[in-house]
C-alpha atoms as a PDB file:
ATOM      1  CA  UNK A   1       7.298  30.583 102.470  1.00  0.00           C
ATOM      2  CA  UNK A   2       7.291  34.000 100.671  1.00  0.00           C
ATOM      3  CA  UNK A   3       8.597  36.471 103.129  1.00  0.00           C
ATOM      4  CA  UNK A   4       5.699  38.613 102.951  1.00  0.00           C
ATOM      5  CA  UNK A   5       3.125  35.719 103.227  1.00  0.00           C
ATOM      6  CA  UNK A   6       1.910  35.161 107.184  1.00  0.00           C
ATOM      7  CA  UNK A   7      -0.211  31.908 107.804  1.00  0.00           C
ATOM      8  CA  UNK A   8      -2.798  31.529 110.476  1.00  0.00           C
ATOM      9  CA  UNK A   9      -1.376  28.787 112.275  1.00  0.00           C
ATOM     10  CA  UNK A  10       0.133  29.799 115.873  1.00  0.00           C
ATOM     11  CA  UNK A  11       4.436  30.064 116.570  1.00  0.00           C
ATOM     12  CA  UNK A  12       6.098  31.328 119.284  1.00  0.00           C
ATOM     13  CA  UNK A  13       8.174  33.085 117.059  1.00  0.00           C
ATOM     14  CA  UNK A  14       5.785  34.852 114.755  1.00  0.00           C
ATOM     15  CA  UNK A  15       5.790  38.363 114.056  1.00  0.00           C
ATOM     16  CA  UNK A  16       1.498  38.297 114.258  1.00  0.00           C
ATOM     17  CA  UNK A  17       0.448  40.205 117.384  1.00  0.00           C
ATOM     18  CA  UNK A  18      -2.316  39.276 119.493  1.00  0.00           C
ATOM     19  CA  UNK A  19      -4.699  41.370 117.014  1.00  0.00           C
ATOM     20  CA  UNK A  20      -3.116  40.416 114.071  1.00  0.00           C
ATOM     21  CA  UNK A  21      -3.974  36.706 115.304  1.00  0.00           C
ATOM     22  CA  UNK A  22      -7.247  37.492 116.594  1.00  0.00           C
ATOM     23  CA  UNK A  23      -8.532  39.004 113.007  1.00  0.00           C
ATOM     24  CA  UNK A  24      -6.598  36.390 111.220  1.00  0.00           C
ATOM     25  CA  UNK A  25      -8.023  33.240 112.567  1.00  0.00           C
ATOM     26  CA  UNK A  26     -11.434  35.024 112.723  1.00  0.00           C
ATOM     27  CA  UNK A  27     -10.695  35.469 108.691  1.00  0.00           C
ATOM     28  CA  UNK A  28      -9.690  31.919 108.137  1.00  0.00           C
ATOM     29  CA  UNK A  29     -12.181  30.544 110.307  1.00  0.00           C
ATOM     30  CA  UNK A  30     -14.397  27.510 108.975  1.00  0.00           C
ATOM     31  CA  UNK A  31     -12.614  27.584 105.576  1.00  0.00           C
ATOM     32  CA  UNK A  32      -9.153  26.412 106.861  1.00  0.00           C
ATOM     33  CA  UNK A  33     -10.006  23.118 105.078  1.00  0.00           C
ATOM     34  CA  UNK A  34     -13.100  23.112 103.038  1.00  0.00           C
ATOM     35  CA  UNK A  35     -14.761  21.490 100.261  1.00  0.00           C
ATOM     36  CA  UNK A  36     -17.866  21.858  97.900  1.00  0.00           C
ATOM     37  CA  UNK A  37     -20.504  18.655  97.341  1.00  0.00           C
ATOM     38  CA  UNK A  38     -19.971  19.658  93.356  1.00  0.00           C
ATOM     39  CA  UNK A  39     -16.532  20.405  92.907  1.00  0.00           C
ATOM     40  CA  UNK A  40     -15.897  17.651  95.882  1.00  0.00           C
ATOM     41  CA  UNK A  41     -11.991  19.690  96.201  1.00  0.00           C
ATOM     42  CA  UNK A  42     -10.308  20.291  99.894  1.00  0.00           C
ATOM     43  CA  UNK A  43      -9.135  24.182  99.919  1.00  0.00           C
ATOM     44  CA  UNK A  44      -6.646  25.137 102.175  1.00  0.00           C
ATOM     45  CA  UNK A  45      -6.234  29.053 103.167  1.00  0.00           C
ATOM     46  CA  UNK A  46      -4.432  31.604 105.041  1.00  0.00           C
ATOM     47  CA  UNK A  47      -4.260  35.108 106.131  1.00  0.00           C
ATOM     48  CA  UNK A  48      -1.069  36.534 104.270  1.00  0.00           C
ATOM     49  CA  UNK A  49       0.648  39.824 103.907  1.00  0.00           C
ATOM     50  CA  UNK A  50       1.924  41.333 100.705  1.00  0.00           C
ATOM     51  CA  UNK A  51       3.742  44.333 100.036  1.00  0.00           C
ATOM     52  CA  UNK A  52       2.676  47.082  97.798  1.00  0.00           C
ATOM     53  CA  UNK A  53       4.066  50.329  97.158  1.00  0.00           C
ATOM     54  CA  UNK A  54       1.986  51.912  99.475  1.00  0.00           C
ATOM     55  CA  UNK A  55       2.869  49.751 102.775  1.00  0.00           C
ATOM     56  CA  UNK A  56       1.423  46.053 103.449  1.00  0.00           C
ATOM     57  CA  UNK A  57      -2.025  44.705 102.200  1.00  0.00           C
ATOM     58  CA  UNK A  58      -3.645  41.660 104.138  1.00  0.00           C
ATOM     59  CA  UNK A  59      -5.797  39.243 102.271  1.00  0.00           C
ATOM     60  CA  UNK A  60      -7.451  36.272 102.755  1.00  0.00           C
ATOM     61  CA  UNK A  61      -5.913  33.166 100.242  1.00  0.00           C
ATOM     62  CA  UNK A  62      -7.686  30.252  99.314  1.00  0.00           C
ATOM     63  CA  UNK A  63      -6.324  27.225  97.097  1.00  0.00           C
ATOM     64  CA  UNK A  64      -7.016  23.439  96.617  1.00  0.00           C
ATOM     65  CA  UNK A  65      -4.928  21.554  98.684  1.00  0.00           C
ATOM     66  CA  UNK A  66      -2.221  19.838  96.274  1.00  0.00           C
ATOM     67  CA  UNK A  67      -1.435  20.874  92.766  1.00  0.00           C
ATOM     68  CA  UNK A  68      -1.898  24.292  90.303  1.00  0.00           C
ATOM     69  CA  UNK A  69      -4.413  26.431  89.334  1.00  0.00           C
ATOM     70  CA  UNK A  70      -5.291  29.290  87.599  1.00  0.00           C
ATOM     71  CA  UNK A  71      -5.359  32.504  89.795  1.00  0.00           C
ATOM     72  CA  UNK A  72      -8.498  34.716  90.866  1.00  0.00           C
ATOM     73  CA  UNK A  73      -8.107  38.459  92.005  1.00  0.00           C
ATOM     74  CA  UNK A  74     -11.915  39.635  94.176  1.00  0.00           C
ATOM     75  CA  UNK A  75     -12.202  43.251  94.587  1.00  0.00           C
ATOM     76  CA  UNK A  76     -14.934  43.121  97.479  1.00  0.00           C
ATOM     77  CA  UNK A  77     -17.709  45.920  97.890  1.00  0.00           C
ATOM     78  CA  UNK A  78     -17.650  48.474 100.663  1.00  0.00           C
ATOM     79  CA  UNK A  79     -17.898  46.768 103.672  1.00  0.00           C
ATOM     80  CA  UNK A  80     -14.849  45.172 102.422  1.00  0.00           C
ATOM     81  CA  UNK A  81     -12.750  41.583 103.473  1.00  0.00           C
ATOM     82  CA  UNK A  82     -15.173  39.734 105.665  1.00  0.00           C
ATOM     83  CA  UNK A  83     -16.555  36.158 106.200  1.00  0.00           C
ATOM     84  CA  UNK A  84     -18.420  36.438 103.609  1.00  0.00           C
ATOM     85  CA  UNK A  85     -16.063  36.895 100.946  1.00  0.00           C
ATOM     86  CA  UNK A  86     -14.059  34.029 102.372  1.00  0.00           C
ATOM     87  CA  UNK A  87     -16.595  32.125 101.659  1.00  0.00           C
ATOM     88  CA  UNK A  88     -17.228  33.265  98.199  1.00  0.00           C
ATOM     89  CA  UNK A  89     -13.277  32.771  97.809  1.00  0.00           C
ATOM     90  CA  UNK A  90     -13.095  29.086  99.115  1.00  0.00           C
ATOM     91  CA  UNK A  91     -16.145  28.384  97.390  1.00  0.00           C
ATOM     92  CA  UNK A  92     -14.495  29.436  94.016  1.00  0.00           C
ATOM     93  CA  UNK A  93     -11.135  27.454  95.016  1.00  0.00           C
ATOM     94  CA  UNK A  94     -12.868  24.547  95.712  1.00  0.00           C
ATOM     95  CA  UNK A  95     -14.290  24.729  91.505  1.00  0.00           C
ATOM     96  CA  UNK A  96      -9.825  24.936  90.897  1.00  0.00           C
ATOM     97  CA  UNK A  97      -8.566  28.212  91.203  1.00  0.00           C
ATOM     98  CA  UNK A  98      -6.441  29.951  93.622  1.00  0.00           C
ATOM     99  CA  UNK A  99      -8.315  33.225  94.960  1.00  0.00           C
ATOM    100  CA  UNK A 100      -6.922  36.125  96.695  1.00  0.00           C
ATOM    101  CA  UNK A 101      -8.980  38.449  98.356  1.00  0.00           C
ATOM    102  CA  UNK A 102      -7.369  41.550  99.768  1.00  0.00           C
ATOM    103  CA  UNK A 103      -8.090  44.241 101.900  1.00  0.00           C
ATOM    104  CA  UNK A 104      -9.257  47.206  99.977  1.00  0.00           C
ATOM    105  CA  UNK A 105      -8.539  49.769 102.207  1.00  0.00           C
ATOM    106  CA  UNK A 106      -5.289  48.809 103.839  1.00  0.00           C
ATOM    107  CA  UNK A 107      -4.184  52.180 103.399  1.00  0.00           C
ATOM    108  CA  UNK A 108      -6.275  53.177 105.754  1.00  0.00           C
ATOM    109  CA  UNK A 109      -6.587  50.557 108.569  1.00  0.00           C
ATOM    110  CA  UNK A 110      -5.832  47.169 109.155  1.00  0.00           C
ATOM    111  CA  UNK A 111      -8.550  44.505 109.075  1.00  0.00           C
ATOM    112  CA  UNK A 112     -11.347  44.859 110.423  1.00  0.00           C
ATOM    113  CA  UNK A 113     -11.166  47.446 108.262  1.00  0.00           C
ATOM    114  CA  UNK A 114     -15.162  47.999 108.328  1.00  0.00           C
ATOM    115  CA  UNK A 115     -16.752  46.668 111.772  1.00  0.00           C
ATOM    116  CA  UNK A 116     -18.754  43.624 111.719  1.00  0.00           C
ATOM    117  CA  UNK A 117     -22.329  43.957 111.105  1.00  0.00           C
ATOM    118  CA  UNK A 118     -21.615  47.636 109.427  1.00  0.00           C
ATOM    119  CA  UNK A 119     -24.396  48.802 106.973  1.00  0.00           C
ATOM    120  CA  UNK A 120     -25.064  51.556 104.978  1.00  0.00           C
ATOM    121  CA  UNK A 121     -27.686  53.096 108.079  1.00  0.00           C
ATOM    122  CA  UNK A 122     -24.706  52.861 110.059  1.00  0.00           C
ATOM    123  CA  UNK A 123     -23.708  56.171 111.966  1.00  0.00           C
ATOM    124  CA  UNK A 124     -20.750  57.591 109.929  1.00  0.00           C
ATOM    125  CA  UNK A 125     -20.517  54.723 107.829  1.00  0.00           C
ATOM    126  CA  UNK A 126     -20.404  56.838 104.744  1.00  0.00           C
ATOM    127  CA  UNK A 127     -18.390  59.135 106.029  1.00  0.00           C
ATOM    128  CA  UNK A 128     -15.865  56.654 106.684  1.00  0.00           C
ATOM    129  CA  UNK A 129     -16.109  54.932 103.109  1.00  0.00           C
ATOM    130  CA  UNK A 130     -15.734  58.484 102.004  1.00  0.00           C
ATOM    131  CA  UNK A 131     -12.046  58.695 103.453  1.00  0.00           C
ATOM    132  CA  UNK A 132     -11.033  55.031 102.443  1.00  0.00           C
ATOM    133  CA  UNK A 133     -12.069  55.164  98.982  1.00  0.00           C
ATOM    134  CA  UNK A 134     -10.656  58.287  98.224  1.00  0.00           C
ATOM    135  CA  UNK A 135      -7.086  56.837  97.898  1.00  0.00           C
ATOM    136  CA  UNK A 136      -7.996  54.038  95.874  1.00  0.00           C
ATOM    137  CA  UNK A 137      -7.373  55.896  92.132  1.00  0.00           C
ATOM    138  CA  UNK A 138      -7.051  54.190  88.848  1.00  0.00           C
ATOM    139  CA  UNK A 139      -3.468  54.354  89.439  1.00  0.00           C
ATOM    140  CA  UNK A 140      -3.192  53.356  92.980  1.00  0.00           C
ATOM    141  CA  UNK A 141      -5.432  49.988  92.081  1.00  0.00           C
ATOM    142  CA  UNK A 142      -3.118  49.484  88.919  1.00  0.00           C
ATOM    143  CA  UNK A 143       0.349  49.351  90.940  1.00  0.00           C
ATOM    144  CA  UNK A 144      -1.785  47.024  93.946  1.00  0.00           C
ATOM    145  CA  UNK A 145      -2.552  44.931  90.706  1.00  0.00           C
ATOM    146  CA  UNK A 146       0.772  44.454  89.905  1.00  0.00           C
ATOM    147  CA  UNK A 147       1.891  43.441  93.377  1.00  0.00           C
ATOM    148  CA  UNK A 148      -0.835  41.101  93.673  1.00  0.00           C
ATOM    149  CA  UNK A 149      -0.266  39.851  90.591  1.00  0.00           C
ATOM    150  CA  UNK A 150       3.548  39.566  91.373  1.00  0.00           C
ATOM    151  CA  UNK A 151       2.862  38.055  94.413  1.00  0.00           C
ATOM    152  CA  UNK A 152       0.503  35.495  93.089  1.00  0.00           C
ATOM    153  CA  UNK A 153       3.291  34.160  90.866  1.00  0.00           C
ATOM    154  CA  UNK A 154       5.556  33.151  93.667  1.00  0.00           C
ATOM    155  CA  UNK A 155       3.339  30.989  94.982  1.00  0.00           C
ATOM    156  CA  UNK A 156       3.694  27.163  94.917  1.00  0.00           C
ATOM    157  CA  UNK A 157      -0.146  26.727  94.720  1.00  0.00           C
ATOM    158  CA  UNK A 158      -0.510  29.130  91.397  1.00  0.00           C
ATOM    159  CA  UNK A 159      -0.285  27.960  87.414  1.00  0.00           C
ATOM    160  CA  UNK A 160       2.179  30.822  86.333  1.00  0.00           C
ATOM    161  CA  UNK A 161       0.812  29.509  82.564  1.00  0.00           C
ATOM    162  CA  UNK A 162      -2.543  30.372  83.230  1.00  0.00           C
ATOM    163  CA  UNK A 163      -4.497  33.487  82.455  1.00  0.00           C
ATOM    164  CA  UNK A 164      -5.477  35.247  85.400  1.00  0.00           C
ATOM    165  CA  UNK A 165      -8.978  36.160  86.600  1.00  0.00           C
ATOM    166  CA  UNK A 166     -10.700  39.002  88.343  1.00  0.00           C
ATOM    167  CA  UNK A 167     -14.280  39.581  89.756  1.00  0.00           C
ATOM    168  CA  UNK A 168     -15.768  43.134  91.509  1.00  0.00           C
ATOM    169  CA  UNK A 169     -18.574  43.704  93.604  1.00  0.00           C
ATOM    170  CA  UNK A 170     -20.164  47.068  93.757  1.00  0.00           C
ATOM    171  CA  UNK A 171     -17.305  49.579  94.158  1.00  0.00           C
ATOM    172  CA  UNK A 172     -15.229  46.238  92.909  1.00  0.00           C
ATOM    173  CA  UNK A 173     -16.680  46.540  89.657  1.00  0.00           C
ATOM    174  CA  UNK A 174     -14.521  49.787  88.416  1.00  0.00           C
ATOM    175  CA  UNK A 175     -11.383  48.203  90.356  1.00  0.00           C
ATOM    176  CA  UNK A 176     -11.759  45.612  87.938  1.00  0.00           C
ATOM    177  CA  UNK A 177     -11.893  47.203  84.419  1.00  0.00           C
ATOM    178  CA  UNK A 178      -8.721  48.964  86.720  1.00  0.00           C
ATOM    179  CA  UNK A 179      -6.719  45.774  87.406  1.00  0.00           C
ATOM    180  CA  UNK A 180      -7.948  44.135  83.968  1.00  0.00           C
ATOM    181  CA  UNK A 181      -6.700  47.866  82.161  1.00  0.00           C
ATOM    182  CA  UNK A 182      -2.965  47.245  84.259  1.00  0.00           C
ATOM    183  CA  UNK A 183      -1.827  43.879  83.697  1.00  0.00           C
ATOM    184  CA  UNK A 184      -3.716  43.424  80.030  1.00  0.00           C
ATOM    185  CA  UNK A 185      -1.330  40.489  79.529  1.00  0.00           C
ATOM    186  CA  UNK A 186      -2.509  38.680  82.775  1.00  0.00           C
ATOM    187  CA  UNK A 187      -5.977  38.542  82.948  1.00  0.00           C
ATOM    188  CA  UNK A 188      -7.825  36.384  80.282  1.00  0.00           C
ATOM    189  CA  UNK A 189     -11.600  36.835  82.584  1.00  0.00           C
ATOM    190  CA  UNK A 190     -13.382  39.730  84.245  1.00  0.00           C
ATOM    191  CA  UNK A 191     -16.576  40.050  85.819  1.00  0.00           C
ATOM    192  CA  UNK A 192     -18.509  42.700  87.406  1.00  0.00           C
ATOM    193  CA  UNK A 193     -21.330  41.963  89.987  1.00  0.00           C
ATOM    194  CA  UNK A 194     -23.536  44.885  90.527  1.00  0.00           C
ATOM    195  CA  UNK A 195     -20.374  47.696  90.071  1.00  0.00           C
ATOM    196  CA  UNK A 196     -20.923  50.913  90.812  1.00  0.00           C
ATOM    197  CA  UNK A 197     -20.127  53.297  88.446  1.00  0.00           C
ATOM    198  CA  UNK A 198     -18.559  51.776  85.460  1.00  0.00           C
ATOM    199  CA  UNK A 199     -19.950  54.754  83.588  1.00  0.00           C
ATOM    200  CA  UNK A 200     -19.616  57.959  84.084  1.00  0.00           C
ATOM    201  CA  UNK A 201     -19.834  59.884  81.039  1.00  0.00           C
ATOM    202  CA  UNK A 202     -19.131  63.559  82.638  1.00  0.00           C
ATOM    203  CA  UNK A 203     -15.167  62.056  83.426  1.00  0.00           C
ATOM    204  CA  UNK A 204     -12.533  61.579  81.382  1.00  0.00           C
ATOM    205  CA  UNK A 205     -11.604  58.870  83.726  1.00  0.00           C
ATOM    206  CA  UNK A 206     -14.837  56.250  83.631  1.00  0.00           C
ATOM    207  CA  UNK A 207     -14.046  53.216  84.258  1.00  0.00           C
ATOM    208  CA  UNK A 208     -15.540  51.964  80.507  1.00  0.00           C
ATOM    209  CA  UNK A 209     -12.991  54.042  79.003  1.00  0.00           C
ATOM    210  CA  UNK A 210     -10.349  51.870  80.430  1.00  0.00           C
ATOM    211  CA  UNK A 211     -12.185  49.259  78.270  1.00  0.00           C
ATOM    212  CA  UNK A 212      -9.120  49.547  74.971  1.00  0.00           C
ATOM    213  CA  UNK A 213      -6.508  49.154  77.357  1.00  0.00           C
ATOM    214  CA  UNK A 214      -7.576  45.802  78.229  1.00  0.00           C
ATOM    215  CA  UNK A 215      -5.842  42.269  76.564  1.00  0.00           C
ATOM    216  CA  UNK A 216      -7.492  41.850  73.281  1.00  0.00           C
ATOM    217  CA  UNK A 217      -8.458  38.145  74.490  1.00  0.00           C
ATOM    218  CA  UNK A 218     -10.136  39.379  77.739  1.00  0.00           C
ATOM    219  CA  UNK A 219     -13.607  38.363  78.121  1.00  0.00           C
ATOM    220  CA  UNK A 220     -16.015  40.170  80.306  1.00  0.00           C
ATOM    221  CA  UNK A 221     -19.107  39.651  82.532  1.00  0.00           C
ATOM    222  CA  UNK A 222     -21.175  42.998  83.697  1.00  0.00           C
ATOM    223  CA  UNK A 223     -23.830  41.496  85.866  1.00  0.00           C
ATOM    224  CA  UNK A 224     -26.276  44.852  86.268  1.00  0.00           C
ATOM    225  CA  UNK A 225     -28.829  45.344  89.211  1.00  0.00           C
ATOM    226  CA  UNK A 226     -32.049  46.123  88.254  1.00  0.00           C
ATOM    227  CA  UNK A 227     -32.212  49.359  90.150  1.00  0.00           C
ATOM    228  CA  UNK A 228     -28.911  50.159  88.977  1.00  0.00           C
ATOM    229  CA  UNK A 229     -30.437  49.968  85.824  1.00  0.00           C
ATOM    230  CA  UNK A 230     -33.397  52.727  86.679  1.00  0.00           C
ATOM    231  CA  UNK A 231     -30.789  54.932  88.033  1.00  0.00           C
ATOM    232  CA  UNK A 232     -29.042  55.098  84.614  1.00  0.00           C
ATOM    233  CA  UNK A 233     -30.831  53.454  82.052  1.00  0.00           C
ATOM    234  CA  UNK A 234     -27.874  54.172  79.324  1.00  0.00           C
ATOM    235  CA  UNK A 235     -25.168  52.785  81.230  1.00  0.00           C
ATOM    236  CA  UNK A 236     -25.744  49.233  79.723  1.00  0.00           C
ATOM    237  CA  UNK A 237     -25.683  50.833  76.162  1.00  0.00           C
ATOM    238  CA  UNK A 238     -22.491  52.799  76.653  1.00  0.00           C
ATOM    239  CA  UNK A 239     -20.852  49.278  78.160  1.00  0.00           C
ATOM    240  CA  UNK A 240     -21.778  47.236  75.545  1.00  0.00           C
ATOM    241  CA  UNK A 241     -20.894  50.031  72.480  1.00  0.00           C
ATOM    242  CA  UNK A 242     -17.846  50.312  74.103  1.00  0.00           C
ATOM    243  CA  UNK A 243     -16.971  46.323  74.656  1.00  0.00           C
ATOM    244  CA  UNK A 244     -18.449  45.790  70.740  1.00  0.00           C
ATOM    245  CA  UNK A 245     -16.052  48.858  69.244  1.00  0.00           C
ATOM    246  CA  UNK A 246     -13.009  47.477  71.150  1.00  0.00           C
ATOM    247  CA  UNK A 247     -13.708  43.757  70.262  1.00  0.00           C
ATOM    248  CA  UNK A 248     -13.678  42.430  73.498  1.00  0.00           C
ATOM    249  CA  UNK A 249     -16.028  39.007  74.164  1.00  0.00           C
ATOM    250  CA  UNK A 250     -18.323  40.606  76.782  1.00  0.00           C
ATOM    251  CA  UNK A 251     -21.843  40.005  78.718  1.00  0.00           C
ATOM    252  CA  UNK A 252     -23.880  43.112  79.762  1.00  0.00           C
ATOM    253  CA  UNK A 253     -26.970  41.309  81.829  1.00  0.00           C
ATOM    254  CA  UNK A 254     -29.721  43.585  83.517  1.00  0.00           C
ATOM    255  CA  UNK A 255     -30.867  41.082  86.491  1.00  0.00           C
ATOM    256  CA  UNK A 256     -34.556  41.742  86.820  1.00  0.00           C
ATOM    257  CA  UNK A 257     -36.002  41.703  90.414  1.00  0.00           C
ATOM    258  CA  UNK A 258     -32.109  41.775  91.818  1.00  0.00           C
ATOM    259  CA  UNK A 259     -31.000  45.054  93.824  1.00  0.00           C
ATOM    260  CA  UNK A 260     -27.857  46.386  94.107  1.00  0.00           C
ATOM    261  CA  UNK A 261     -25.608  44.140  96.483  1.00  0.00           C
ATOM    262  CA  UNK A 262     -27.787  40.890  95.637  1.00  0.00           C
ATOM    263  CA  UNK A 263     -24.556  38.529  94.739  1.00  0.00           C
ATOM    264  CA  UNK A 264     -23.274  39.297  98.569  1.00  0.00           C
ATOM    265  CA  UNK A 265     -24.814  36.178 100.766  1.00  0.00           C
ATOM    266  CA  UNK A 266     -24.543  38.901 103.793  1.00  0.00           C
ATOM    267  CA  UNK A 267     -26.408  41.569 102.595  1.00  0.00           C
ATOM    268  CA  UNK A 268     -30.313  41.945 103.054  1.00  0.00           C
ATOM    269  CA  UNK A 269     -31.163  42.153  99.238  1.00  0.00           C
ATOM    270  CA  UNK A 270     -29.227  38.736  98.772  1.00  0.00           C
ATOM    271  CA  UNK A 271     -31.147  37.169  95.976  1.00  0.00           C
ATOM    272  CA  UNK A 272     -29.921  33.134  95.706  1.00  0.00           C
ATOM    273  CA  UNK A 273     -31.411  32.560  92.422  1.00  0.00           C
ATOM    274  CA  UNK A 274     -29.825  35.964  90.795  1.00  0.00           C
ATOM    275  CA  UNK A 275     -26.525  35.366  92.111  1.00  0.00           C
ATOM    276  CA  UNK A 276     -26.284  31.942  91.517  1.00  0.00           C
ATOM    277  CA  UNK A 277     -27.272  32.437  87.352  1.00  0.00           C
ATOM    278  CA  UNK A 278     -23.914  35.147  87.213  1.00  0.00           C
ATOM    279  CA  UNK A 279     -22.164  33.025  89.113  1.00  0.00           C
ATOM    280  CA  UNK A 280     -22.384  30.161  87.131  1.00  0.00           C
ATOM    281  CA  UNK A 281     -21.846  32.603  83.780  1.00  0.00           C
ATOM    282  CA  UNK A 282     -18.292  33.610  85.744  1.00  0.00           C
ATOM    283  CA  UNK A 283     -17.287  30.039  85.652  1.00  0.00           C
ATOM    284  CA  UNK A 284     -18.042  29.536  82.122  1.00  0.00           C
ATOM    285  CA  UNK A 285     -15.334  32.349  81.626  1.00  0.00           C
ATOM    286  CA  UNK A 286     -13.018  31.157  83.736  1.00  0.00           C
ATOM    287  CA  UNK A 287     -12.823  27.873  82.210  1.00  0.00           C
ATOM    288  CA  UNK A 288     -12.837  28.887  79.236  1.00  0.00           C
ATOM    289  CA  UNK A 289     -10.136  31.630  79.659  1.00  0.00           C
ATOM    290  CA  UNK A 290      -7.896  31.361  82.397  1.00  0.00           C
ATOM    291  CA  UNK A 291      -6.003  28.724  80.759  1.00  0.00           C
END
């Protein structure tokens, strides 16, 4: 075992504490040992540890039981690692890839990060989001990119051959184009699921502008919410002018009738058929790329 990894399983002589337990097996939960009636694949998973520059990221990592696959990077949305990314993550390791799905803010606090059951009406919700996104810069998700990425390739479960993948949900999306922008070599796929602000034309420093810096074989998926789209009409425009001048395969959908959030099977705008059309257009990347 990598000496940063830390599995779920209880020993005597692990360094987990009591909490560190506690969150982990509520993490791991139902998808210790999973599989999916399509892709018919046991998953196996595990709360791990990795080191970063900035101290020690937890995340939740998902694999098929025997043999190697292509790896998956999920920058979650704001509420961050939950059950219900697990299950998004097992889900995807069950179609034969190993997903990793860290802890956004560990820089901040150790999971729970967000509380259970947190929403946006919460009482100083976005006050706290405020203070754990503000560390997360372009260059601060680059260098966590390249100790995932580093991390991934140590493990037994992982096709070092293989193009990686990476998918963002809502303030995932620009983490993305960030992680896709550090390791251009790495990631052959990446998809956006209702990402918040891959535009922003007053900064030097929008996300889209990362777009060049990309692998030249990349191939993208921006999967837009409708009222997303009403907020800023252009955004879809200036996406797919900048994907088209830089040559990069890419997807800019508007999802009529889908709010912001809808891919997320625990939020209250959750839209099945929406989520399950860009999900299956994410696969048809992956398999097609992350070879």
């Amino acid at each position: 075992m990598d000496e940063t990894q830390r599995h779920v399983a209880p020993d005597p002589g692990s360094s987990l504490s009591r909490r560190e337990f506690a969150v982990a097996a509520s993490l791991a939960g139902a998808a210790a040992v999973a599989t999916t009636a399509k892709a018919a694949m046991a998953t196996t998973s595990s709360i791990v540890v990795i080191k970063t520059a900035d101290g020690e990221a937890e995340a939740f990592f998902v694999h098929p039981a025997t043999g190697t696959y292509p790896a998956v990077l999920i920058h979650t949305d704001a509420f961050g690692l939950r059950p219900a990314f697990q299950e998004m993550a097992t889900r995807l390791a069950a179609e034969g890839y190993a997903v990793l799905v860290p802890n956004p803010f560990y820089r901040s606090a150790k999971q729970p990060a967000i509380a259970p059951g947190t929403t946006m009406a919460t009482p100083g919700f976005r006050e706290k989001f405020a203070e754990f996104r503000k560390p997360l810069t372009s260059a601060a998700v680059g260098s966590d990119t390249g100790a995932y990425v580093a991390w991934l390739d140590k493990q037994a479960a992982v096709k070092k051959s293989a193009k990686f993948g990476v998918q963002g949900y809502c303030m995932g999306g620009p983490m993305t184009f960030q992680s896709a922008a550090a390791q251009p070599a790495r990631f052959g796929g990446a998809c956006t699921f209702h990402g918040g602000g891959l535009v922003d034309e007053k900064s030097a420093e929008s996300p889209h502008m990362l777009i060049p810096k990309t692998g030249a074989g990349t191939q993208f998926l921006c999967a837009v919410a409708s009222n997303d789209d009403m907020t800023q009409p252009t955004a879809k425009d200036v996406l797919k002018t900048a994907f088209a001048d830089n040559k990069r395969v890419a997807e800019v959908k508007v999802y009529e009738g889908c709010m912001h959030g809808w891919c997320v099977t625990d939020g209250a705008v959750y839209n099945k058929a929406g989520a399950e059309d860009a999900w299956g257009k994410m696969l048809a990347i992956y398999k097609g790329k992350l070879v």
